[in-house]
PDB file of N, CA and C in Angstrom:
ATOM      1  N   UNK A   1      -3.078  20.210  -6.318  1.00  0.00           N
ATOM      2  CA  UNK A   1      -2.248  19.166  -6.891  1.00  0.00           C
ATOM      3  C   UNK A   1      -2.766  18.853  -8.293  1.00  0.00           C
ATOM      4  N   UNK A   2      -1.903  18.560  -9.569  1.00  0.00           N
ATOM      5  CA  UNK A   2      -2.541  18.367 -10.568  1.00  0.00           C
ATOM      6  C   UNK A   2      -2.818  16.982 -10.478  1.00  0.00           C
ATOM      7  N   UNK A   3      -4.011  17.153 -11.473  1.00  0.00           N
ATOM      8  CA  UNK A   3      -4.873  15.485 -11.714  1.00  0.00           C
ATOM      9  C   UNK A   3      -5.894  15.449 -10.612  1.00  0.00           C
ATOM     10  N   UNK A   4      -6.096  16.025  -9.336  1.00  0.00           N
ATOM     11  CA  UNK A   4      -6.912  16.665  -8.690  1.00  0.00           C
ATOM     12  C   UNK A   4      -8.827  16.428  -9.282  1.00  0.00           C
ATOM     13  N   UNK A   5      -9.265  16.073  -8.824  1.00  0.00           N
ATOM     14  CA  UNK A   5     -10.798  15.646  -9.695  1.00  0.00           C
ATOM     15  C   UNK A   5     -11.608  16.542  -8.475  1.00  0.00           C
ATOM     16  N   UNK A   6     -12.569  17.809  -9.108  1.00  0.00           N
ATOM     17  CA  UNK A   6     -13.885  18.111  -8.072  1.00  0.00           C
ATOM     18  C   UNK A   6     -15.227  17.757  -8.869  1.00  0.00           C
ATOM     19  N   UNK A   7     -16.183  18.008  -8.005  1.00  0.00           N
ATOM     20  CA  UNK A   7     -17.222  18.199  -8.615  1.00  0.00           C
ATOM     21  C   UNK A   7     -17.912  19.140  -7.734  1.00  0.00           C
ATOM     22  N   UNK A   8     -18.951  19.525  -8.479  1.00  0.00           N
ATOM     23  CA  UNK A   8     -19.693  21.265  -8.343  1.00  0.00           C
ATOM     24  C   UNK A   8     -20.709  21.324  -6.801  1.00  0.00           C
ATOM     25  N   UNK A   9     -20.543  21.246  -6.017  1.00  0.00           N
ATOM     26  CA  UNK A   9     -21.594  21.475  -4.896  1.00  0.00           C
ATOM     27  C   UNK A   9     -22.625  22.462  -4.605  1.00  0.00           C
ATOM     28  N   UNK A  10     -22.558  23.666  -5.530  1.00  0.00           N
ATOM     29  CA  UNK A  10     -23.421  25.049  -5.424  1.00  0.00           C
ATOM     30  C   UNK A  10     -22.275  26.006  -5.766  1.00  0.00           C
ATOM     31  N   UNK A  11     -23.095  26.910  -6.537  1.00  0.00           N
ATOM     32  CA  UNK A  11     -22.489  27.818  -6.830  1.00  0.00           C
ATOM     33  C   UNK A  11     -23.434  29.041  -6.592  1.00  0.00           C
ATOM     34  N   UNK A  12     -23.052  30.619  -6.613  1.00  0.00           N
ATOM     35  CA  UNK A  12     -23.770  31.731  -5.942  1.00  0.00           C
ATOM     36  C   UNK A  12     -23.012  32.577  -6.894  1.00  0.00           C
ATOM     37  N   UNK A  13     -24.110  33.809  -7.672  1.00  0.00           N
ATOM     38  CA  UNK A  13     -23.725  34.392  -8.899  1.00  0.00           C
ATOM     39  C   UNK A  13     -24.415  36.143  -8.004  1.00  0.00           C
ATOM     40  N   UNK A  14     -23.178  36.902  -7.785  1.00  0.00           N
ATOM     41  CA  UNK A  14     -23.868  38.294  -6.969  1.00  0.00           C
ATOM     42  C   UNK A  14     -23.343  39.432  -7.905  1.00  0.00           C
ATOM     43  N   UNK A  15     -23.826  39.517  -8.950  1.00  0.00           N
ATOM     44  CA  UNK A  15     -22.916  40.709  -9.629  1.00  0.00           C
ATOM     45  C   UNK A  15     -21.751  40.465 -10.033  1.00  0.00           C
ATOM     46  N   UNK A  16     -20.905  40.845  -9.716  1.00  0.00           N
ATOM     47  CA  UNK A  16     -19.314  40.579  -9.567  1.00  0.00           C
ATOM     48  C   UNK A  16     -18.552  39.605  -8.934  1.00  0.00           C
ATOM     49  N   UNK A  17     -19.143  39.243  -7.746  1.00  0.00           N
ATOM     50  CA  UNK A  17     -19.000  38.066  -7.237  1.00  0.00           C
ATOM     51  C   UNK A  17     -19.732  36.348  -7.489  1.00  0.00           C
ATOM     52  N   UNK A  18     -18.516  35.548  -7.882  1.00  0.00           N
ATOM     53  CA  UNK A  18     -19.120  34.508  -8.046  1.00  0.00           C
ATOM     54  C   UNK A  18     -18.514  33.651  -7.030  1.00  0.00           C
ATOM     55  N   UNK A  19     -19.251  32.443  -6.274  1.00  0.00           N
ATOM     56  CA  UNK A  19     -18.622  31.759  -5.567  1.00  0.00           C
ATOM     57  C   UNK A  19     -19.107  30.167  -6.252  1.00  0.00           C
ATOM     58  N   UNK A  20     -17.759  29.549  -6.099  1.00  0.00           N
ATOM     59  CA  UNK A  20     -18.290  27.884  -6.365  1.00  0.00           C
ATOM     60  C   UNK A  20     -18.099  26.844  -5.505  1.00  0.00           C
ATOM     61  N   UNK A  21     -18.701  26.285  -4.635  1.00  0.00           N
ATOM     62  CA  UNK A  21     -18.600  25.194  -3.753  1.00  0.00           C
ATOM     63  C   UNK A  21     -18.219  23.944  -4.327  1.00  0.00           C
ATOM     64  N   UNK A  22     -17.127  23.663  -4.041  1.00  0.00           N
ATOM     65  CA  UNK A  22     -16.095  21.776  -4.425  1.00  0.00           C
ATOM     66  C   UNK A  22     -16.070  21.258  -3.945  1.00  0.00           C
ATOM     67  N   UNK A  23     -16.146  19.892  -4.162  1.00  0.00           N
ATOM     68  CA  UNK A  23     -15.801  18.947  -3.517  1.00  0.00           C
ATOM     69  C   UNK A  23     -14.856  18.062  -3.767  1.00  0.00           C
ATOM     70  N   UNK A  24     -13.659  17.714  -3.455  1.00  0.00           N
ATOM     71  CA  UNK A  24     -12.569  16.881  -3.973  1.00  0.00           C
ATOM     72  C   UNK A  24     -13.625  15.080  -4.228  1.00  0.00           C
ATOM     73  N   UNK A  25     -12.948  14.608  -4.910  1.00  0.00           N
ATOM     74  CA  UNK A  25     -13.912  13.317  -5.109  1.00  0.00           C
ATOM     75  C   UNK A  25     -12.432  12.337  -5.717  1.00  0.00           C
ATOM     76  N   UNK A  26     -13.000  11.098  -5.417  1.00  0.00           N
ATOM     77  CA  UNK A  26     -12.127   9.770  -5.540  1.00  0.00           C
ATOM     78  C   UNK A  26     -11.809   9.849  -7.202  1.00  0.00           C
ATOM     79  N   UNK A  27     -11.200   9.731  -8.124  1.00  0.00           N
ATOM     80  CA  UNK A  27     -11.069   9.304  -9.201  1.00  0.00           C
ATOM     81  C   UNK A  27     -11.375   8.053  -9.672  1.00  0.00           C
ATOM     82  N   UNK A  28     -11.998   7.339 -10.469  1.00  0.00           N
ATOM     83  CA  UNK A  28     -12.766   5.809 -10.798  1.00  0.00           C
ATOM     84  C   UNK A  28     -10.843   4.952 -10.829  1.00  0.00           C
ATOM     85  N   UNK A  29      -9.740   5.901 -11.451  1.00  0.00           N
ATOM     86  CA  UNK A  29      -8.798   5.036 -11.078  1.00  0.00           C
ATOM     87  C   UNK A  29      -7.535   5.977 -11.305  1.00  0.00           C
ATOM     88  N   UNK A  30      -6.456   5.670 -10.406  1.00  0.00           N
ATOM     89  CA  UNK A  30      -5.489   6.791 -10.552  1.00  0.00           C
ATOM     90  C   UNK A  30      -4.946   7.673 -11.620  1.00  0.00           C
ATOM     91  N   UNK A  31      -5.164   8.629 -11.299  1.00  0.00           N
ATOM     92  CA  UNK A  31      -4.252   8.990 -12.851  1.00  0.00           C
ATOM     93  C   UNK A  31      -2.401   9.469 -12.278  1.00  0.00           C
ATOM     94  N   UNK A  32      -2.257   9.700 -10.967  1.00  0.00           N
ATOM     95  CA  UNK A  32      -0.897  10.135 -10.878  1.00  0.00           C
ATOM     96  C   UNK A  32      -0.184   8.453  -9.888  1.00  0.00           C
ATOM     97  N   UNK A  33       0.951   8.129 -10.252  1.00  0.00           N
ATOM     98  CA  UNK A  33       1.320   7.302  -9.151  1.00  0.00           C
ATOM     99  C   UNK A  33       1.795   7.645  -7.908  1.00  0.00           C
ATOM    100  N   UNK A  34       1.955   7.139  -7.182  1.00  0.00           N
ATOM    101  CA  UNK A  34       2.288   7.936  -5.530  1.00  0.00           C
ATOM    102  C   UNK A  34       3.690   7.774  -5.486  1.00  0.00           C
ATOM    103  N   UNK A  35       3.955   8.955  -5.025  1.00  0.00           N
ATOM    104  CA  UNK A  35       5.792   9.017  -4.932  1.00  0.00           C
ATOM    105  C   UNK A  35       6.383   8.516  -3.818  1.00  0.00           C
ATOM    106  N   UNK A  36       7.119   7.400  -4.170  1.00  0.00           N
ATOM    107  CA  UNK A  36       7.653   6.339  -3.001  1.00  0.00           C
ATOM    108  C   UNK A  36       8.373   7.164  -2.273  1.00  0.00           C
ATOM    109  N   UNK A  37       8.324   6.976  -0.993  1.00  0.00           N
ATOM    110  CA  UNK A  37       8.705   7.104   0.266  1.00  0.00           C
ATOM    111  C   UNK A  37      10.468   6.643   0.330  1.00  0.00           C
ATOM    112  N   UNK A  38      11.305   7.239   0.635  1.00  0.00           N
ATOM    113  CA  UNK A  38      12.876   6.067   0.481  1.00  0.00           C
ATOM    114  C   UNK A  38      13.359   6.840   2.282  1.00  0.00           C
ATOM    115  N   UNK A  39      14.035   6.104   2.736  1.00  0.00           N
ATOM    116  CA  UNK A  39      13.858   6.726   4.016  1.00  0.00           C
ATOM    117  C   UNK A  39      13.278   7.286   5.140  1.00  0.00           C
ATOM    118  N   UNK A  40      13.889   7.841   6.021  1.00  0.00           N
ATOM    119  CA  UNK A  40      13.132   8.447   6.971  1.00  0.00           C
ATOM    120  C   UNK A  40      13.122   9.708   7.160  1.00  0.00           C
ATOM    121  N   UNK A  41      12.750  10.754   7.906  1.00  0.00           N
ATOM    122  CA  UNK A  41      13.012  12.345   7.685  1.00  0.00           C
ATOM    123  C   UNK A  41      13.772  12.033   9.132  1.00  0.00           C
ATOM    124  N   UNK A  42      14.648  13.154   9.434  1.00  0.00           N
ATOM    125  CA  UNK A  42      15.565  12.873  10.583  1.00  0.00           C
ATOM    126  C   UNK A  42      14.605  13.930  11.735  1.00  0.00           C
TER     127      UNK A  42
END
């Protein structure tokens, strides 16, 4: 999802392979607003 915030948990460097461990994290304050709900799904 954009606006999406991680930060770095470990990363592992093998040659060619790189892996990076994320963690999704709270934002200090929204940056997207939440898309209202109007109805019900049937």
């Amino acid at each position: 999802m954009a606006a999406t915030q991680f930060k770095v948990i470990g990363s592992l460097d093998q040659g060619n392979l790189h892996i990076i461990q994320l963690e999704e994290t709270t934002p200090p304050f929204p940056l997207l607003q939440p898309v209202p709900i109007v109805g019900s799904l049937p």
